[in-house]
Structures are given as structure tokens and as C-alpha cells.
PDB file of N, CA and C in Angstrom:
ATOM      1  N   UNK A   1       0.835  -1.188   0.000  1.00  0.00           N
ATOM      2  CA  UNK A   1       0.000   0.000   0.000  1.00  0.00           C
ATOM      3  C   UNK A   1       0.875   1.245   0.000  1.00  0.00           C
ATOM      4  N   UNK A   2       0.367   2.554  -0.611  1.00  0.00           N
ATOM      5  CA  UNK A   2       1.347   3.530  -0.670  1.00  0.00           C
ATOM      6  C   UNK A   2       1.038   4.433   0.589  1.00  0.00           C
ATOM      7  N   UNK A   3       0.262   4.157   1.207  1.00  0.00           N
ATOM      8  CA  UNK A   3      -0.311   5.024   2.591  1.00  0.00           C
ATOM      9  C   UNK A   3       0.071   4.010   3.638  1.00  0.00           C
ATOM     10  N   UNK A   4       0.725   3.874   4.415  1.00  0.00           N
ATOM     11  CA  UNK A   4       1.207   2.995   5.537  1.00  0.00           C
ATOM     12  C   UNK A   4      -0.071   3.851   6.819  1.00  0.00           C
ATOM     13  N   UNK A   5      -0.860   4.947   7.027  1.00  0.00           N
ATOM     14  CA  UNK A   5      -1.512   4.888   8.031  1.00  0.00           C
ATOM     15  C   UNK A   5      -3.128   3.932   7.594  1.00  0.00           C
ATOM     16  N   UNK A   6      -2.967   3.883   6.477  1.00  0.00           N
ATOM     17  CA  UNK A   6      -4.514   2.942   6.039  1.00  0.00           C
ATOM     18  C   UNK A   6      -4.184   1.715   6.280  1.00  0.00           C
ATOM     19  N   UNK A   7      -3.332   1.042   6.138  1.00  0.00           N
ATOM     20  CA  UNK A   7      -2.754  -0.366   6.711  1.00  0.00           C
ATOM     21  C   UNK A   7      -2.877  -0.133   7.960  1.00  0.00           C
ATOM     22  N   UNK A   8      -2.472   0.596   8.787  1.00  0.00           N
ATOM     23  CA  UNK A   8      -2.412   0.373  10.359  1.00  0.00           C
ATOM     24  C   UNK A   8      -3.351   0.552  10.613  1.00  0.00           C
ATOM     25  N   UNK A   9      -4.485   1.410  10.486  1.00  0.00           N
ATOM     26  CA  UNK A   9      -5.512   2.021  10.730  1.00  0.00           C
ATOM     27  C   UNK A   9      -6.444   0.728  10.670  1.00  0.00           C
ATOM     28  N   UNK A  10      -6.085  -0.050   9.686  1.00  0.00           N
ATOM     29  CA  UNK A  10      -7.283  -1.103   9.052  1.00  0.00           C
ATOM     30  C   UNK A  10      -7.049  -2.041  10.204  1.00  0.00           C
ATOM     31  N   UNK A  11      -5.594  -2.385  10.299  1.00  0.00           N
ATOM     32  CA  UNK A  11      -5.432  -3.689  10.936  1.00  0.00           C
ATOM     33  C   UNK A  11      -5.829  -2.962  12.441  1.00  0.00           C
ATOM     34  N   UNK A  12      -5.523  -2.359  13.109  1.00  0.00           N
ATOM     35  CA  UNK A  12      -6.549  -2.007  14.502  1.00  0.00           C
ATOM     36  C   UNK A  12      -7.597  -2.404  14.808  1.00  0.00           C
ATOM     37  N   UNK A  13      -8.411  -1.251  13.887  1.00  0.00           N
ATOM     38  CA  UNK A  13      -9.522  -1.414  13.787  1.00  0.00           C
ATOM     39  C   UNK A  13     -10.042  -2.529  13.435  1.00  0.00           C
ATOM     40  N   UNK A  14      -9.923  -3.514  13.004  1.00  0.00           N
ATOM     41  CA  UNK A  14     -10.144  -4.808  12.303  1.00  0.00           C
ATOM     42  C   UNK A  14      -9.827  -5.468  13.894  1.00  0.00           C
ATOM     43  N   UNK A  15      -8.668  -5.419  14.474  1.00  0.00           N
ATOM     44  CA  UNK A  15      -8.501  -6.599  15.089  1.00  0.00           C
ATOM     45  C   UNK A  15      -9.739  -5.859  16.460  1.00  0.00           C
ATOM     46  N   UNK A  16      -9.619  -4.961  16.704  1.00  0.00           N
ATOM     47  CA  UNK A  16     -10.951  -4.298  17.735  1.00  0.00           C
ATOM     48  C   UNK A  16     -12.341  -5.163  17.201  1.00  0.00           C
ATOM     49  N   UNK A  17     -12.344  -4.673  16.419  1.00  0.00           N
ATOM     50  CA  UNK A  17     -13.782  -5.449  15.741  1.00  0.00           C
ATOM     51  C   UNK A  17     -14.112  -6.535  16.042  1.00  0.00           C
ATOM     52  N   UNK A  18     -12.554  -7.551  15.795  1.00  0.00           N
ATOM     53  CA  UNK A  18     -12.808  -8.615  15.877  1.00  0.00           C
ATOM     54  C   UNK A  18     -12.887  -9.190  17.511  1.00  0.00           C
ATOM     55  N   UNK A  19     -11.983  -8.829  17.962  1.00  0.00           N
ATOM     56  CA  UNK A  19     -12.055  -9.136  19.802  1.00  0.00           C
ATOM     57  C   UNK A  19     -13.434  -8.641  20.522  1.00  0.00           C
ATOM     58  N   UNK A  20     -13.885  -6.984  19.868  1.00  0.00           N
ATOM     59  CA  UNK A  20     -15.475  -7.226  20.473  1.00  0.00           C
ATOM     60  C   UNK A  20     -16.389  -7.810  19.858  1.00  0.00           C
ATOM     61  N   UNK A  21     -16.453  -8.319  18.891  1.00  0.00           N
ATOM     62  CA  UNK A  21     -17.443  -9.192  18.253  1.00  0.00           C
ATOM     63  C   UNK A  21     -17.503 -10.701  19.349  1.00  0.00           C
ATOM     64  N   UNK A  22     -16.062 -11.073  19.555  1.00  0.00           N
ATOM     65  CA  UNK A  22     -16.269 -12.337  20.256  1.00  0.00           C
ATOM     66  C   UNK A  22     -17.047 -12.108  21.549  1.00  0.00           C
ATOM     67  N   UNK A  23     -16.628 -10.913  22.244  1.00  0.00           N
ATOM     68  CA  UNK A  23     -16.967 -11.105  23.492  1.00  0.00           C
ATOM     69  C   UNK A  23     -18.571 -10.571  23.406  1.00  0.00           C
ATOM     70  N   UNK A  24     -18.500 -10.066  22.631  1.00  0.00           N
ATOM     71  CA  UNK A  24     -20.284  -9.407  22.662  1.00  0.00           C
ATOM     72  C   UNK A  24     -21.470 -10.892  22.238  1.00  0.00           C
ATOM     73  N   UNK A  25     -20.692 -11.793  21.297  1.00  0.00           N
ATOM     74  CA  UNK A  25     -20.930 -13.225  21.396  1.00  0.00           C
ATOM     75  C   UNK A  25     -20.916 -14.172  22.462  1.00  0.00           C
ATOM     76  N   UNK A  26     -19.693 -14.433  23.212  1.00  0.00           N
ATOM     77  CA  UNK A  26     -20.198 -14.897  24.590  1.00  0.00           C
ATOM     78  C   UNK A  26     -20.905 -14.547  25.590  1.00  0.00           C
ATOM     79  N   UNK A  27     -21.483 -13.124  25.817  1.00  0.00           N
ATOM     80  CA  UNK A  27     -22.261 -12.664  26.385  1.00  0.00           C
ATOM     81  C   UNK A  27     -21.330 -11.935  27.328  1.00  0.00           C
ATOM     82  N   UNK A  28     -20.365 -11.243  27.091  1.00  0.00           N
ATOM     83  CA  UNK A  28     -20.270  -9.909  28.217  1.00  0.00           C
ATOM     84  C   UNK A  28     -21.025  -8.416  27.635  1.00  0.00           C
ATOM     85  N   UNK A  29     -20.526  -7.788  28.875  1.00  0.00           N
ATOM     86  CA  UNK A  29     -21.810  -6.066  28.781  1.00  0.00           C
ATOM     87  C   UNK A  29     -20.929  -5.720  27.767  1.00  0.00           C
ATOM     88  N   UNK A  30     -21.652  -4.898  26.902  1.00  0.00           N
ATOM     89  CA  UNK A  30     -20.894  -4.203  25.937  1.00  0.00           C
ATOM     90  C   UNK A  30     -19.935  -3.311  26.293  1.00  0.00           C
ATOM     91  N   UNK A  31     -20.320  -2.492  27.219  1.00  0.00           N
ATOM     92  CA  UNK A  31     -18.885  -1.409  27.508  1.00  0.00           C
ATOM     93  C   UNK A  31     -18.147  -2.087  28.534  1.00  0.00           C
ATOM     94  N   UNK A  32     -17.983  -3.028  29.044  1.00  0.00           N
ATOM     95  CA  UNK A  32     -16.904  -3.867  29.045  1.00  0.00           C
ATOM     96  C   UNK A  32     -16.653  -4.238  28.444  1.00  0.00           C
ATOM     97  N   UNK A  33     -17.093  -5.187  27.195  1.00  0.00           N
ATOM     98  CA  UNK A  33     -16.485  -5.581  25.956  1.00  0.00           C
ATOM     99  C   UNK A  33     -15.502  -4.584  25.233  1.00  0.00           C
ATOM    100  N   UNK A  34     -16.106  -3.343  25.113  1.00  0.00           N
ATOM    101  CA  UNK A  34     -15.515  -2.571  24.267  1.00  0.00           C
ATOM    102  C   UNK A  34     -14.273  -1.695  24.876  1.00  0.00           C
ATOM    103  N   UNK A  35     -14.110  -1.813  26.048  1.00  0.00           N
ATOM    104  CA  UNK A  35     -12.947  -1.611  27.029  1.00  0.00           C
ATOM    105  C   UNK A  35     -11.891  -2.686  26.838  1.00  0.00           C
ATOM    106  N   UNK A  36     -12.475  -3.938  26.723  1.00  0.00           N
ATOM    107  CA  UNK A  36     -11.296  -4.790  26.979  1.00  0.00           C
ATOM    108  C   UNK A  36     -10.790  -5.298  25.384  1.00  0.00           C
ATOM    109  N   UNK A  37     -11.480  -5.157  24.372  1.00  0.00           N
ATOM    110  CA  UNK A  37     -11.020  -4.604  23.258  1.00  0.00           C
ATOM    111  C   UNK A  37     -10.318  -3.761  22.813  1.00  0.00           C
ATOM    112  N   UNK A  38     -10.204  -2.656  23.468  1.00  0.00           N
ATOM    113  CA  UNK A  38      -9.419  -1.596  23.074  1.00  0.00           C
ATOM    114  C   UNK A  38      -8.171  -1.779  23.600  1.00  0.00           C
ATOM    115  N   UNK A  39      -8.416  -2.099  24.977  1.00  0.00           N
ATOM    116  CA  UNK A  39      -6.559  -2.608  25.828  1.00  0.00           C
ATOM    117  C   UNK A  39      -6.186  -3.558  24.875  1.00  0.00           C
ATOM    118  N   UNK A  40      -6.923  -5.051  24.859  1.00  0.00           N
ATOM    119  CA  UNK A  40      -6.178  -5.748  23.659  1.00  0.00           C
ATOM    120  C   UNK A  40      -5.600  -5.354  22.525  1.00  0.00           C
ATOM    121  N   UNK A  41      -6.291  -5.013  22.105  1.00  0.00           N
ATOM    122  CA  UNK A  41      -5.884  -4.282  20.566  1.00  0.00           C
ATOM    123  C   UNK A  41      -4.898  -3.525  20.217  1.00  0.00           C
ATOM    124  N   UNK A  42      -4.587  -3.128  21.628  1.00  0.00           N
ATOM    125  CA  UNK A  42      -3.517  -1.775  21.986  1.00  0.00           C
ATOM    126  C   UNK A  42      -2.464  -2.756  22.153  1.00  0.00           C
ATOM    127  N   UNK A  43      -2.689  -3.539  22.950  1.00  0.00           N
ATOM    128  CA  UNK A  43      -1.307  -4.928  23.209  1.00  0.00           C
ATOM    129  C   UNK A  43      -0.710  -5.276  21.961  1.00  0.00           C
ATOM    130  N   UNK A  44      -1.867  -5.755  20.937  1.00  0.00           N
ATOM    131  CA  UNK A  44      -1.382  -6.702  20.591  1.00  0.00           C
ATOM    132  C   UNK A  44      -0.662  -6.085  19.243  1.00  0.00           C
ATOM    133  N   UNK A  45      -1.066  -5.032  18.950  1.00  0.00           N
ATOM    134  CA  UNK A  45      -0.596  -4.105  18.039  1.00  0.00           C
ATOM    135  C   UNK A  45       0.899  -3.689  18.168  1.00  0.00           C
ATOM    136  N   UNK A  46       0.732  -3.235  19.824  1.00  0.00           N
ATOM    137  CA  UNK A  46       2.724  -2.954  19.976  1.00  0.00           C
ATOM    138  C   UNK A  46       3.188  -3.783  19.809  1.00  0.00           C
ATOM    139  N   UNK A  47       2.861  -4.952  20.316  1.00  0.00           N
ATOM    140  CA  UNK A  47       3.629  -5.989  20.197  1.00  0.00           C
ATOM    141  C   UNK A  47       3.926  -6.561  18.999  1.00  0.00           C
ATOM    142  N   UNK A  48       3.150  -6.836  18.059  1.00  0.00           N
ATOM    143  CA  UNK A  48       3.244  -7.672  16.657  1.00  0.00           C
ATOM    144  C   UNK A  48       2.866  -6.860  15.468  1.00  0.00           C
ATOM    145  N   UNK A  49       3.463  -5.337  15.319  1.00  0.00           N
ATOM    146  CA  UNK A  49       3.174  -4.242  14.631  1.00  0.00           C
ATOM    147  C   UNK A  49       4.021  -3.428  14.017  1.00  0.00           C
ATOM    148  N   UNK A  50       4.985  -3.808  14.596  1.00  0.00           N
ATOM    149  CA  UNK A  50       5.943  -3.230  14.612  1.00  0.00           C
ATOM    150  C   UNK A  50       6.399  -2.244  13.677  1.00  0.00           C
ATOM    151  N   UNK A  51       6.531  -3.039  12.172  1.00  0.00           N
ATOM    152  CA  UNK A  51       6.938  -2.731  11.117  1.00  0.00           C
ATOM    153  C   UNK A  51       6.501  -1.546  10.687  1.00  0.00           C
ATOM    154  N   UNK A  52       4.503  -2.216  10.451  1.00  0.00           N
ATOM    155  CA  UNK A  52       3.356  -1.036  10.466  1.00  0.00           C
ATOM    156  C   UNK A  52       3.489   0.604  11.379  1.00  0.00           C
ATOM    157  N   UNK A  53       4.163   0.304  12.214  1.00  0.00           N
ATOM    158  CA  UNK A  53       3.833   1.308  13.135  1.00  0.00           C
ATOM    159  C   UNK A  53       5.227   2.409  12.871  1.00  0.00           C
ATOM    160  N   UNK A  54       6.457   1.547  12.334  1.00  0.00           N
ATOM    161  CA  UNK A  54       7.453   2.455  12.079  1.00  0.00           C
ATOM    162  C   UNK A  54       7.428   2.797  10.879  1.00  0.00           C
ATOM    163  N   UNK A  55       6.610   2.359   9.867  1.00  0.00           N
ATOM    164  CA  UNK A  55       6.420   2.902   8.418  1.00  0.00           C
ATOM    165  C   UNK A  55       5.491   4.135   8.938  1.00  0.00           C
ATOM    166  N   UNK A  56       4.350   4.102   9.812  1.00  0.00           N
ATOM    167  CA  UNK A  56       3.797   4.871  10.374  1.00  0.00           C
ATOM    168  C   UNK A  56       4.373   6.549  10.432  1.00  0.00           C
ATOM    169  N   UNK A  57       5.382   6.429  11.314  1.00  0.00           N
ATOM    170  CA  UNK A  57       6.213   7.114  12.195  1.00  0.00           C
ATOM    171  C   UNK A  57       7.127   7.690  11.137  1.00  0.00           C
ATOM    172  N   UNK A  58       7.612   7.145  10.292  1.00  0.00           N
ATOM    173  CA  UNK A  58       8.116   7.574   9.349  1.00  0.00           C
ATOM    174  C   UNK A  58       7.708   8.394   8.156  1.00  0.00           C
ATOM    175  N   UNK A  59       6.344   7.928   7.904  1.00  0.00           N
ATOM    176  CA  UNK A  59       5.779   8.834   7.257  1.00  0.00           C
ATOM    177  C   UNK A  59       5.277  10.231   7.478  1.00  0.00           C
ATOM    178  N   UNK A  60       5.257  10.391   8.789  1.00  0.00           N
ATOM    179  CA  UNK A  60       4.847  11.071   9.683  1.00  0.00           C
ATOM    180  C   UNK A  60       6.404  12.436   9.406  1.00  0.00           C
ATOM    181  N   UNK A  61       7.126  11.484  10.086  1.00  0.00           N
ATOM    182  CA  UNK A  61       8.495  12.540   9.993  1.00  0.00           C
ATOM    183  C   UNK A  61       8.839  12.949   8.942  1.00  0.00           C
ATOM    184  N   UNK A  62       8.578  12.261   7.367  1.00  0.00           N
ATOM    185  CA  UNK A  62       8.684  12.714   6.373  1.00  0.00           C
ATOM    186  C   UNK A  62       7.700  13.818   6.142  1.00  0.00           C
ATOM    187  N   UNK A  63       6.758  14.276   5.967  1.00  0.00           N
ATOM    188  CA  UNK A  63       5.351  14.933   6.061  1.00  0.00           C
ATOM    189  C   UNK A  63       5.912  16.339   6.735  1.00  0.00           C
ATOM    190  N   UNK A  64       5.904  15.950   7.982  1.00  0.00           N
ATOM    191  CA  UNK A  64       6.710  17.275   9.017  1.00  0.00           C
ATOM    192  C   UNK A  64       8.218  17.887   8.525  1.00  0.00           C
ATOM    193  N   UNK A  65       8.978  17.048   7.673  1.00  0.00           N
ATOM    194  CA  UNK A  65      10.181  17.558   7.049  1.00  0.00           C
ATOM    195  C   UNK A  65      10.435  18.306   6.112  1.00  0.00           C
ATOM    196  N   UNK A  66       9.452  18.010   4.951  1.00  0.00           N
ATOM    197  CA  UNK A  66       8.575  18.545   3.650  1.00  0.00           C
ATOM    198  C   UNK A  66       8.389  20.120   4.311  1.00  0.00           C
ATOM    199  N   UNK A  67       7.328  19.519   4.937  1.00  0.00           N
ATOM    200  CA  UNK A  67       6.515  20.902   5.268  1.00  0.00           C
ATOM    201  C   UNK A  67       7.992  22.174   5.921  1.00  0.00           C
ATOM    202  N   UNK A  68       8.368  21.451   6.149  1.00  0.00           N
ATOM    203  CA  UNK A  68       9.881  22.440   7.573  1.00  0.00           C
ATOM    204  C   UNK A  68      10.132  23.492   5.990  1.00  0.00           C
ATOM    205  N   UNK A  69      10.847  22.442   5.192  1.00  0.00           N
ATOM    206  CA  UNK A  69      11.590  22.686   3.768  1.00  0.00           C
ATOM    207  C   UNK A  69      10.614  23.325   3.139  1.00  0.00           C
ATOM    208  N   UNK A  70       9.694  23.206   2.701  1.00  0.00           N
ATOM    209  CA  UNK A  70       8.306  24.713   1.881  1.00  0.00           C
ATOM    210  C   UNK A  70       8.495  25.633   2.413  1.00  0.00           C
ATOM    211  N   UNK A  71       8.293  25.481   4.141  1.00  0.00           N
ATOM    212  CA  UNK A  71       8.101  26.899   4.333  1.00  0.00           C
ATOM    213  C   UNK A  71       9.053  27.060   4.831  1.00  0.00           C
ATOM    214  N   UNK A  72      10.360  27.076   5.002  1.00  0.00           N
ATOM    215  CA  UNK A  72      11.436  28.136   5.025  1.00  0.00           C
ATOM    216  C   UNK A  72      12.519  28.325   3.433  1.00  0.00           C
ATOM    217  N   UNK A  73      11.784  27.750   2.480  1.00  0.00           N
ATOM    218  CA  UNK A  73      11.816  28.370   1.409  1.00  0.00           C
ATOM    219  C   UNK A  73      10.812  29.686   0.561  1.00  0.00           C
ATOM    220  N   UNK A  74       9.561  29.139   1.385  1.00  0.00           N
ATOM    221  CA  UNK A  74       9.001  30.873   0.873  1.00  0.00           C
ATOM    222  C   UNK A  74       9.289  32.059   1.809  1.00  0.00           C
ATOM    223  N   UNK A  75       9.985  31.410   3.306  1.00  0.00           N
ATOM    224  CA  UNK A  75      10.407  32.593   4.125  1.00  0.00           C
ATOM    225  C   UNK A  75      11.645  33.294   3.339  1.00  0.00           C
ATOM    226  N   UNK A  76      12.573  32.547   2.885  1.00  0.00           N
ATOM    227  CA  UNK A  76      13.669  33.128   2.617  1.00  0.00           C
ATOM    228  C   UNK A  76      13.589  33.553   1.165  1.00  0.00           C
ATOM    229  N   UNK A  77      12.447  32.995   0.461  1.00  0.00           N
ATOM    230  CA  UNK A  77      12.183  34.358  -0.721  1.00  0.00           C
ATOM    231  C   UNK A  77      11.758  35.414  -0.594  1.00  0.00           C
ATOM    232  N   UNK A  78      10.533  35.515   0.477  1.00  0.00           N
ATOM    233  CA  UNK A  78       9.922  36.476   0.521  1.00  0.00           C
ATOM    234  C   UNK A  78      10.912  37.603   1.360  1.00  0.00           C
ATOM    235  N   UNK A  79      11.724  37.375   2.212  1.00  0.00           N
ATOM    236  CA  UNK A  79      13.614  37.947   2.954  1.00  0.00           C
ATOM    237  C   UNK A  79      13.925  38.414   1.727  1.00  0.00           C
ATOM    238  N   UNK A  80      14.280  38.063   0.460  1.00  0.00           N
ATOM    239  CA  UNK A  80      15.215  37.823  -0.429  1.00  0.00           C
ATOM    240  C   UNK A  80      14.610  38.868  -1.659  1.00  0.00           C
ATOM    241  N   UNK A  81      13.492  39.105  -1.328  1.00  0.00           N
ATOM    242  CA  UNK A  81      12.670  40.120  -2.507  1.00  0.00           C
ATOM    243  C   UNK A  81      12.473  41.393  -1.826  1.00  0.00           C
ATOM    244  N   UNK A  82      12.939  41.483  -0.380  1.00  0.00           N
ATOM    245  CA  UNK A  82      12.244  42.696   0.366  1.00  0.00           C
ATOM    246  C   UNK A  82      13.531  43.705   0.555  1.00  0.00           C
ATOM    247  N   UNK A  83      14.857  42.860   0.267  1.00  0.00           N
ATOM    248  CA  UNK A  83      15.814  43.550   0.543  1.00  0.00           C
ATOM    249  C   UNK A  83      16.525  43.726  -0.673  1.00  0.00           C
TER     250      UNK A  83
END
């Protein structure tokens, strides 16, 4: 995929889905279900995600680096036309 937060995003959400689906099937309360879904999900993600999560992070820092580099190139034109 060329978006690494739609992969992570999916697989979360997907595995949430899937952990409260079970428990809302065996019969626990839903907002306990959906509590203890979310801690799971949160586990199991750091743990076995890894990859996802630093393509993540990376894209992230790329994005914020870009942006640094635009705009202190129209700062230093707009410096550069005034003087």
C-alpha cells in the first residue's frame, strides 16, 4: 500500500472489531467488551506491529520535514525580494 496509516488504521480497527465481536458473542456487557477490546488491541498491536507502526512514524516525519523545507523556502524568498 502507498499510505502505511490505512494499513495500520485497518489492521486495529479490524482486530478491535474482531475481539469485540467475540466477546459481545459470549455474552459480556458491551462497555466492558468494548474496554477490553481496546486494551487488547492496543497490546497486541505494539507488540506484533511493529513494522506497520514504524512505516507509520516515518511517514509522519517525512510529512513534518517537507513541510519544515516549503516553508522556510518561501520565508527566505519572501527575505530575499524585500531587501
Amino acid at each position: 500500500m502507498k499510505n502505511p496509516w490505512i494499513l495500520y488504521i485497518t489492521i486495529r480497527v479490524g482486530l478491535f472489531a474482531v475481539i469485540l465481536a467475540i466477546m459481545l458473542m459470549v455474552g459480556f456487557d458491551p462497555f466492558f467488551s468494548a474496554l477490553i477490546a481496546a486494551v487488547v488491541s492496543l497490546a497486541i498491536s505494539l507488540i506484533f506491529f511493529n513494522k506497520q507502526r514504524n512505516a507509520v512514524s516515518e511517514a509522519i516525519y517525512k510529512s513534518i520535514d517537507n513541510r519544515r523545507k516549503n516553508v522556510g523556502d518561501k520565508d527566505a524568498d519572501s527575505e530575499d525580494s524585500a531587501s
